[in-house]
PDB file of N, CA and C in Angstrom:
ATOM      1  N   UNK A   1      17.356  -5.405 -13.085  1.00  0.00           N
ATOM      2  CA  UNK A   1      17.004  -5.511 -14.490  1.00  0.00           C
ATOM      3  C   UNK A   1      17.714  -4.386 -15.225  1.00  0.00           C
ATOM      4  N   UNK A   2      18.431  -4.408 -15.889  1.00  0.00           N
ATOM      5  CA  UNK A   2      19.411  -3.826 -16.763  1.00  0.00           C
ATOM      6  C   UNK A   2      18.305  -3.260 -17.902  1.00  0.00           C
ATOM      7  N   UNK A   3      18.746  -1.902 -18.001  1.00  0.00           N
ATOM      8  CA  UNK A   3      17.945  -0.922 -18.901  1.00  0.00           C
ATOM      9  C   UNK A   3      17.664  -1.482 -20.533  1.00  0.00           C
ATOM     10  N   UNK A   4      18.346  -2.570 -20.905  1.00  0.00           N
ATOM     11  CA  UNK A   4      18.206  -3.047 -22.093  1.00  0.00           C
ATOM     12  C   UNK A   4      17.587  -4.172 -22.021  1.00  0.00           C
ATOM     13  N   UNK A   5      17.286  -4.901 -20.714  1.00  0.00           N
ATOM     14  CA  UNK A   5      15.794  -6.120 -20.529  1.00  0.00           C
ATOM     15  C   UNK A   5      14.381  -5.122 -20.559  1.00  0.00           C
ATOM     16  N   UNK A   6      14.254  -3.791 -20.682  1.00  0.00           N
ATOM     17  CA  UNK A   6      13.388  -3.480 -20.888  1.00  0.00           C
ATOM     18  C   UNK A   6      12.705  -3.377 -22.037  1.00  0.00           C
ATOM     19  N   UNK A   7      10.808  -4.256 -22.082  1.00  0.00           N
ATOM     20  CA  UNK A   7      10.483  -4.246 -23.768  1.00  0.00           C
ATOM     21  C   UNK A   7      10.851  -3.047 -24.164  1.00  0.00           C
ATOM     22  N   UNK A   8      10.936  -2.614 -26.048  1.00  0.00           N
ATOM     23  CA  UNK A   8      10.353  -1.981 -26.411  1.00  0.00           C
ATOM     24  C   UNK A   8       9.314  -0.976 -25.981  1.00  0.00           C
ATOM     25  N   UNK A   9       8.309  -1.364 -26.164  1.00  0.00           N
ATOM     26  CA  UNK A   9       6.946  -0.628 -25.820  1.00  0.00           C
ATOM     27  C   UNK A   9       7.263   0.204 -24.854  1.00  0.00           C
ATOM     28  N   UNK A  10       7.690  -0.694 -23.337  1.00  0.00           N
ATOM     29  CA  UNK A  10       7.907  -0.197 -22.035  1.00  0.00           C
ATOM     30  C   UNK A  10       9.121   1.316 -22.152  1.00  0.00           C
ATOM     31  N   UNK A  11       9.943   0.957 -23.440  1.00  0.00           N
ATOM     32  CA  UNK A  11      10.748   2.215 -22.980  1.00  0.00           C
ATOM     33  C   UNK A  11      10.258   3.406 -23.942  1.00  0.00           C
ATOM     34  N   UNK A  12       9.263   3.498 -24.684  1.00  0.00           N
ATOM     35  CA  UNK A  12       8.602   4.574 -25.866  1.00  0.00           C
ATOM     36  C   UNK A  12       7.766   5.024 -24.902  1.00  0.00           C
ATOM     37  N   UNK A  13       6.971   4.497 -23.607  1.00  0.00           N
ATOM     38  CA  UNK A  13       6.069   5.403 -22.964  1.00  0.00           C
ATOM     39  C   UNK A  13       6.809   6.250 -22.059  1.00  0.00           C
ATOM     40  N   UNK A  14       6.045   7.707 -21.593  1.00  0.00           N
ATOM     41  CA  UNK A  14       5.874   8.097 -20.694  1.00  0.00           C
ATOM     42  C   UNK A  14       6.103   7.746 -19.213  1.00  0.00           C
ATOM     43  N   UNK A  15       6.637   8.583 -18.390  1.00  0.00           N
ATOM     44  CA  UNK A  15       6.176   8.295 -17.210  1.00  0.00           C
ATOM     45  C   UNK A  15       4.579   8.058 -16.565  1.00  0.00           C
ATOM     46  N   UNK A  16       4.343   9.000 -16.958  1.00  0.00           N
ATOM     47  CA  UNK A  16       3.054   9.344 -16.145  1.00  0.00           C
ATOM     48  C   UNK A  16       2.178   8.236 -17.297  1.00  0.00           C
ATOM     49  N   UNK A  17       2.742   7.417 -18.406  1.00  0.00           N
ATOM     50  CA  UNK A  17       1.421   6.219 -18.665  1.00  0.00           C
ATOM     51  C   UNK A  17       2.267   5.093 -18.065  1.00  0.00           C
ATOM     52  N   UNK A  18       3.159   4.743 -18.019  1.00  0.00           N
ATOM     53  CA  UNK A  18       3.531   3.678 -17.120  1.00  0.00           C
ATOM     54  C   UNK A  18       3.606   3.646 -16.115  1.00  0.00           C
ATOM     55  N   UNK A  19       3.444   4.938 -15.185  1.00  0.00           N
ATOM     56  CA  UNK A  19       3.250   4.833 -13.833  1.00  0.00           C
ATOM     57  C   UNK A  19       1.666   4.059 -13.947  1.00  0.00           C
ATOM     58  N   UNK A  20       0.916   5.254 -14.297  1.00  0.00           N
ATOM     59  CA  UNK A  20      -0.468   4.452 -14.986  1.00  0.00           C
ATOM     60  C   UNK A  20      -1.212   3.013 -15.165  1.00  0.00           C
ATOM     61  N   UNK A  21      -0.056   2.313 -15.996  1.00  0.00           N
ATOM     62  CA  UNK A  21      -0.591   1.007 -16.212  1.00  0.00           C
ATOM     63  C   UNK A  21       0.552  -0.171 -15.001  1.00  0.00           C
ATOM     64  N   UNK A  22       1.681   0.766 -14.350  1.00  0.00           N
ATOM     65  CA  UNK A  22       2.127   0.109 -13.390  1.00  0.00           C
ATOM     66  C   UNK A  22       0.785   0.066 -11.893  1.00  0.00           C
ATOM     67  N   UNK A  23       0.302   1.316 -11.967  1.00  0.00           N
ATOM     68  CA  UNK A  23      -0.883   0.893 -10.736  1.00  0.00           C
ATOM     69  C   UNK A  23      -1.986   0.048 -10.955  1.00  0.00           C
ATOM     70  N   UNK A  24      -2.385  -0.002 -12.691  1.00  0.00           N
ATOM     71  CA  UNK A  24      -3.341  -1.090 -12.819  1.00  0.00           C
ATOM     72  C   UNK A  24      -3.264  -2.468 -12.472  1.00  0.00           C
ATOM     73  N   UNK A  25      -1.999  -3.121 -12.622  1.00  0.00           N
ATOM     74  CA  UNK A  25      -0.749  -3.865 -12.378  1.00  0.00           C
ATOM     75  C   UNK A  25      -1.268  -4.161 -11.293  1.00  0.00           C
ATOM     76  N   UNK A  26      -0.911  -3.413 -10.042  1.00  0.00           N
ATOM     77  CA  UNK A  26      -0.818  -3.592  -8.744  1.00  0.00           C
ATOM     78  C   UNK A  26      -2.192  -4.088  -8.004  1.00  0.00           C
ATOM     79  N   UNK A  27      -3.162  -2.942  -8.771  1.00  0.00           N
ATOM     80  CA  UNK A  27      -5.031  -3.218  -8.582  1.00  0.00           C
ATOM     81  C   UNK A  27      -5.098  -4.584  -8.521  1.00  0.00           C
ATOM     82  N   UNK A  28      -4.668  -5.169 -10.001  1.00  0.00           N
ATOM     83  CA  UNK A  28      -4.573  -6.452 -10.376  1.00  0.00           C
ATOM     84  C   UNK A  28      -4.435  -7.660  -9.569  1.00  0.00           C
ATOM     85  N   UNK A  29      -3.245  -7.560  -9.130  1.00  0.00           N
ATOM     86  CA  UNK A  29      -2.517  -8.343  -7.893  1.00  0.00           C
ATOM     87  C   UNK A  29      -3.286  -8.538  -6.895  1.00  0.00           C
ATOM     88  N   UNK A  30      -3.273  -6.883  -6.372  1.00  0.00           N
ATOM     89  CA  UNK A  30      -3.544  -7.160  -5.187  1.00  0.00           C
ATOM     90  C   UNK A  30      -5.348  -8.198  -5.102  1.00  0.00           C
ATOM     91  N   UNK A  31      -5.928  -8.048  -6.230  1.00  0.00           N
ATOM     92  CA  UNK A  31      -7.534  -8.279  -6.345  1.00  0.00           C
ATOM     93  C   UNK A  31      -7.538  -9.821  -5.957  1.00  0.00           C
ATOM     94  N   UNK A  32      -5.855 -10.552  -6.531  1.00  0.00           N
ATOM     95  CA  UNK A  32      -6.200 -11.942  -6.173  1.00  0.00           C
ATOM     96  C   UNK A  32      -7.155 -12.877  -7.260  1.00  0.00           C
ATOM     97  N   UNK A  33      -7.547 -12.089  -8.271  1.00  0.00           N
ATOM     98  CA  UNK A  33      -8.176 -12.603  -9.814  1.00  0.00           C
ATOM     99  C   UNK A  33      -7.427 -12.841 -10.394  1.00  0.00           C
ATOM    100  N   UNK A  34      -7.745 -14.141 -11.339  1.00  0.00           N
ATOM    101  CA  UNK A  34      -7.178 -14.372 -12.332  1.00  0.00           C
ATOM    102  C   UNK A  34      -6.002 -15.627 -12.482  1.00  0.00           C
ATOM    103  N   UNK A  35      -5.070 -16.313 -13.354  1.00  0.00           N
ATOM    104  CA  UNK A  35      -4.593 -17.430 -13.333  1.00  0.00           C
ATOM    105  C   UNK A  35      -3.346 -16.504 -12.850  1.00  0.00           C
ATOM    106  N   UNK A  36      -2.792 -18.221 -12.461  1.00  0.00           N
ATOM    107  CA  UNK A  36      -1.213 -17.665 -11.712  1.00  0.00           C
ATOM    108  C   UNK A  36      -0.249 -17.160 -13.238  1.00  0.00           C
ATOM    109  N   UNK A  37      -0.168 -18.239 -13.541  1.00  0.00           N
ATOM    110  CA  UNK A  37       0.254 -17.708 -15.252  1.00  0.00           C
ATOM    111  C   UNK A  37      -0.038 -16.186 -15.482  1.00  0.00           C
ATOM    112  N   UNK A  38      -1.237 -15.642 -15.349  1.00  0.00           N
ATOM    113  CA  UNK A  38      -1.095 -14.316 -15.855  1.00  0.00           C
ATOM    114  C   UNK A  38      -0.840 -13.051 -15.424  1.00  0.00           C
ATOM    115  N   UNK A  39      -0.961 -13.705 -13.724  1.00  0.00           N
ATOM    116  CA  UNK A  39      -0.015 -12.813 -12.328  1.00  0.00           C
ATOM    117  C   UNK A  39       1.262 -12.698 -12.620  1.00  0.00           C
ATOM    118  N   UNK A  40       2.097 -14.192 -12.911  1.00  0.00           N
ATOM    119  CA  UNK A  40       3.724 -14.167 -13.186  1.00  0.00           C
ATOM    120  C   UNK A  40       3.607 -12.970 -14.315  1.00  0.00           C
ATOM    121  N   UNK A  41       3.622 -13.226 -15.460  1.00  0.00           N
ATOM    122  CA  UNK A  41       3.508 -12.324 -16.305  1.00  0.00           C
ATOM    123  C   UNK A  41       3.439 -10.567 -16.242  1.00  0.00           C
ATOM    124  N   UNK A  42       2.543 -10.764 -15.227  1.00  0.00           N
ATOM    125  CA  UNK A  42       1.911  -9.277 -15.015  1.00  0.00           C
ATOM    126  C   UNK A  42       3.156  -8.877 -14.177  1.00  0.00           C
ATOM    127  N   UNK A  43       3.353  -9.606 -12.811  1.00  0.00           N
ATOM    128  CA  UNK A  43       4.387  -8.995 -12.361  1.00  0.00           C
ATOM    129  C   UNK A  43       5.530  -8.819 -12.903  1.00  0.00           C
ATOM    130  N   UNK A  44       5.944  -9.347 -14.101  1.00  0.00           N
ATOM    131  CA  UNK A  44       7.413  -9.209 -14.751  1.00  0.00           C
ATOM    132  C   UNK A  44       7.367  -8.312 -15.841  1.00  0.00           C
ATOM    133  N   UNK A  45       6.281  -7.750 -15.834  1.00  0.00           N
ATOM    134  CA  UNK A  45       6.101  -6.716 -16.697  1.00  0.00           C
ATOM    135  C   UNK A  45       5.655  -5.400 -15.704  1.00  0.00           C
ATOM    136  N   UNK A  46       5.021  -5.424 -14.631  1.00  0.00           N
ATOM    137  CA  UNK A  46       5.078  -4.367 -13.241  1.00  0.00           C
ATOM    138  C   UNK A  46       6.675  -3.957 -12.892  1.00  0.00           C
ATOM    139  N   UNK A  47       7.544  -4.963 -12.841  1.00  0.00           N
ATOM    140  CA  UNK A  47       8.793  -4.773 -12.573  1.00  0.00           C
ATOM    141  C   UNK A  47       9.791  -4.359 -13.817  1.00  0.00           C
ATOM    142  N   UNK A  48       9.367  -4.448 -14.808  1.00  0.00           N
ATOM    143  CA  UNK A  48       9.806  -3.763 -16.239  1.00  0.00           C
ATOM    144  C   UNK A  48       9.448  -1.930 -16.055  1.00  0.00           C
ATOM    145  N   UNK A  49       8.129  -1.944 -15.947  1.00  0.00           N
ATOM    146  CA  UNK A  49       7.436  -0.566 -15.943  1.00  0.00           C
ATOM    147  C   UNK A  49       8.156   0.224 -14.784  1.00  0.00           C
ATOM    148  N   UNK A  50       8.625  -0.358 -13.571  1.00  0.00           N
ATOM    149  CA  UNK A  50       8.843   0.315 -12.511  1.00  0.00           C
ATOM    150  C   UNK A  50      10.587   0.231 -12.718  1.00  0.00           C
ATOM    151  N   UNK A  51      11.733  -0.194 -13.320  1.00  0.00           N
ATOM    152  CA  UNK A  51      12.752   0.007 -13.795  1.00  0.00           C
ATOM    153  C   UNK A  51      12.525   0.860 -14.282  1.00  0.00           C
ATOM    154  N   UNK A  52      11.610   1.502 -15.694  1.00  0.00           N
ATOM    155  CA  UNK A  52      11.117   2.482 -16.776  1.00  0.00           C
ATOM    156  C   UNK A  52      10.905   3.925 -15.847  1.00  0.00           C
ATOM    157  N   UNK A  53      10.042   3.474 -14.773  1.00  0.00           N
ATOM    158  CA  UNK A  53       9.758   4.998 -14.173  1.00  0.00           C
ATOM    159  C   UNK A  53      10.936   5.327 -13.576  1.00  0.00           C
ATOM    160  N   UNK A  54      11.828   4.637 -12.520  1.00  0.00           N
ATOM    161  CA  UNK A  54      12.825   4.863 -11.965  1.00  0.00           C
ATOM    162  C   UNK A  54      13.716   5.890 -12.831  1.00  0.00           C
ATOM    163  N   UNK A  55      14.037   4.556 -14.010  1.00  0.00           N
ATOM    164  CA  UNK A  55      14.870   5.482 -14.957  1.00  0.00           C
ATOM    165  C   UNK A  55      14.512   7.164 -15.612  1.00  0.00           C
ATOM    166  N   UNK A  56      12.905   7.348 -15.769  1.00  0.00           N
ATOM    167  CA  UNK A  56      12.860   8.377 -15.980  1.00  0.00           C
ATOM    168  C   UNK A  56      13.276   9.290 -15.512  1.00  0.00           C
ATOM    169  N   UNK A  57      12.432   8.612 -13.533  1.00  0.00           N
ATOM    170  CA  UNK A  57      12.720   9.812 -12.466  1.00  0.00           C
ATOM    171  C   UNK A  57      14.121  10.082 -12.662  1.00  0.00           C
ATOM    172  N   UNK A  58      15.290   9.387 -12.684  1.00  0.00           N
ATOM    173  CA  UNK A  58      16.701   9.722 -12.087  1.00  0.00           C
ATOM    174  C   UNK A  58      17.278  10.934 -13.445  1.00  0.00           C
ATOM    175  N   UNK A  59      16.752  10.359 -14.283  1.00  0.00           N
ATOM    176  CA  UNK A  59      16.748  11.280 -15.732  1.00  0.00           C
ATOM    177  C   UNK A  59      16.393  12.440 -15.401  1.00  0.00           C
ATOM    178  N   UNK A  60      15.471  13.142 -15.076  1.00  0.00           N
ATOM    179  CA  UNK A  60      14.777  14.358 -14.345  1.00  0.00           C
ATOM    180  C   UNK A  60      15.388  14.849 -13.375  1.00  0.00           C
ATOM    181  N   UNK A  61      16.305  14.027 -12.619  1.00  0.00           N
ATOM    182  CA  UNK A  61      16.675  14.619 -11.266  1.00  0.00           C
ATOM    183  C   UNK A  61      18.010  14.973 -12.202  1.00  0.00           C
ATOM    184  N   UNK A  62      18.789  14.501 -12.806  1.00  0.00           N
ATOM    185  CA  UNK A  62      20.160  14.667 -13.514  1.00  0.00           C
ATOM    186  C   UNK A  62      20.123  15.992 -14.141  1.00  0.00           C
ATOM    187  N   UNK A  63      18.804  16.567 -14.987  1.00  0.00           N
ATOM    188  CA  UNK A  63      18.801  17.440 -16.075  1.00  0.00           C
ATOM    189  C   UNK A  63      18.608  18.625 -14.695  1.00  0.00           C
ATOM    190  N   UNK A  64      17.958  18.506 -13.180  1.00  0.00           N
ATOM    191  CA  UNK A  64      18.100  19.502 -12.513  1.00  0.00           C
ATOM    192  C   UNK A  64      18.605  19.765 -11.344  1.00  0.00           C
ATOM    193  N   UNK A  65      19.521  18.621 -11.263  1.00  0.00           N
ATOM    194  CA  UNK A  65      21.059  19.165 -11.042  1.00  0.00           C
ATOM    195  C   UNK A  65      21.512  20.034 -11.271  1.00  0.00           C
ATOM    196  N   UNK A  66      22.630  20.720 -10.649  1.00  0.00           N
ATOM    197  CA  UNK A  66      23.458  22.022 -10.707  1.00  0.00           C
ATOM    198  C   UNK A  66      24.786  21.458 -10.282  1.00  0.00           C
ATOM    199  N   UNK A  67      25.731  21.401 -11.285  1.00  0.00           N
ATOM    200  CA  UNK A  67      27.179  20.952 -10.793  1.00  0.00           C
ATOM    201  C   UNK A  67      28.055  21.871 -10.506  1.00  0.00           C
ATOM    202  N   UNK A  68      28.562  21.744  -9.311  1.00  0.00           N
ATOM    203  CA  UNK A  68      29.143  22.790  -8.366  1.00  0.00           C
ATOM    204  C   UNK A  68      30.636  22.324  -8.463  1.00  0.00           C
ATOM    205  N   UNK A  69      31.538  23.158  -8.626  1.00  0.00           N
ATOM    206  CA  UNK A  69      33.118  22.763  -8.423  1.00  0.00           C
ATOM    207  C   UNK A  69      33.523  23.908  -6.931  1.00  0.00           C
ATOM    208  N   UNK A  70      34.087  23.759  -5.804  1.00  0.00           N
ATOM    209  CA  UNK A  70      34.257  23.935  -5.128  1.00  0.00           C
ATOM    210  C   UNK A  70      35.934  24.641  -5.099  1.00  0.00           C
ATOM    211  N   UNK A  71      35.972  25.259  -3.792  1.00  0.00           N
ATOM    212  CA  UNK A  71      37.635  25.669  -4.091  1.00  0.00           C
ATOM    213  C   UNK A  71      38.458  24.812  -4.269  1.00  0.00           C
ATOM    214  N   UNK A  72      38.670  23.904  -3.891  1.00  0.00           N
ATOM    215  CA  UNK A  72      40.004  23.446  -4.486  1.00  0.00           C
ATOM    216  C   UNK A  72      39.547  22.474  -5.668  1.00  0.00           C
ATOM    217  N   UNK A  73      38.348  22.158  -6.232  1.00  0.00           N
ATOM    218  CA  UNK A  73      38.261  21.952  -8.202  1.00  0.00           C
ATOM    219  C   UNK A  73      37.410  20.408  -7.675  1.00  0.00           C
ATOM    220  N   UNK A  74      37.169  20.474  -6.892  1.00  0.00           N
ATOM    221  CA  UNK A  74      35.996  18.931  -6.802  1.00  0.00           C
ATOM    222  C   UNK A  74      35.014  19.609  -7.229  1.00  0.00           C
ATOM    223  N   UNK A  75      34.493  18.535  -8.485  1.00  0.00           N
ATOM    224  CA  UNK A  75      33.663  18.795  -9.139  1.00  0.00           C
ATOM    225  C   UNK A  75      31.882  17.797  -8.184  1.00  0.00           C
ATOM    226  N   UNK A  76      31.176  18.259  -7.986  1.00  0.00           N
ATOM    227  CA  UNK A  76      30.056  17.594  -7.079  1.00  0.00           C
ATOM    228  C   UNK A  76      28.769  18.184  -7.772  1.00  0.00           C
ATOM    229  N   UNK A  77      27.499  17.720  -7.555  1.00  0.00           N
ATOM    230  CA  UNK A  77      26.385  18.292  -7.961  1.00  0.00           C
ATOM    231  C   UNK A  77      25.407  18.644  -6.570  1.00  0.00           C
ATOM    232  N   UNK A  78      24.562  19.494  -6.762  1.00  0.00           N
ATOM    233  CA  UNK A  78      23.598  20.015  -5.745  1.00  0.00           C
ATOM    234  C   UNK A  78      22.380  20.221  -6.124  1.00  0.00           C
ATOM    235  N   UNK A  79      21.462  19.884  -5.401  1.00  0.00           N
ATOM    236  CA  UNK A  79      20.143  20.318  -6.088  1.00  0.00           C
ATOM    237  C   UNK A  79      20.115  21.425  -6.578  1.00  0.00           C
ATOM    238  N   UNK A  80      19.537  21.593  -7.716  1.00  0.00           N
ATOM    239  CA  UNK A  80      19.030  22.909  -8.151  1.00  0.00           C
ATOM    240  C   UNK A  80      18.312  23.919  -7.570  1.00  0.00           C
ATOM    241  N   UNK A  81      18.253  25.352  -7.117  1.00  0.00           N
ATOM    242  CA  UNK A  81      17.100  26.006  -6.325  1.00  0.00           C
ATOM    243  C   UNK A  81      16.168  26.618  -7.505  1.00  0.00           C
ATOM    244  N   UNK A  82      14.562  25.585  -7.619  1.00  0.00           N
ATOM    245  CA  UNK A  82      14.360  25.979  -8.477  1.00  0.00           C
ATOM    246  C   UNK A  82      12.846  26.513  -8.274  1.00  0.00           C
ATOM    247  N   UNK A  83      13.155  27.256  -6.922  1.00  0.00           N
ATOM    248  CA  UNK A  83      12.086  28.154  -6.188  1.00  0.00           C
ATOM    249  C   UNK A  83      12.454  29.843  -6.201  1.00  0.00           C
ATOM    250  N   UNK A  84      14.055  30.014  -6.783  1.00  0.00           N
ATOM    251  CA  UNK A  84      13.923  31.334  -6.355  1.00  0.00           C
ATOM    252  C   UNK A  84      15.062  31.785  -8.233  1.00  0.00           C
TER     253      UNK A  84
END
């Protein structure tokens, strides 16, 4: 799912509320309640939310990155040490 099939809504929240309403999602499912109609639904909007978190996470990992150029000029990234 390409970052621009994501609603609206889905890309103005948070991680930590769409992780949120991605586990309610899952509660959901897994409970086995409710019409199939509103399972399809739910899951194509679980799989919206979980594109959304992904994208955050990788967003977060990018900003703490540390890009390293090496001797001879390759440019590479390394985790950040952001314990010391």
């Amino acid at each position: 799912m390409a970052d621009d099939k994501i609603p609206a809504d889905i890309k103005k929240m948070s991680f930590e509320d769409a992780l949120a309403e991605l586990e309610d999602i899952v509660r959901e499912l897994e409970s086995g309640r409710g019409a199939l109609e509103d399972a399809i639904n739910a899951y194509a909007r679980g799989a919206a939310l979980k594109k959304h978190c992904e994208n955050k996470l990788n967003d977060a990992q990018a900003r703490i990155d540390k890009i390293v150029v090496d001797a001879s000029g390759k440019v590479s990234t390394e985790p950040a040490d952001l314990d010391g």
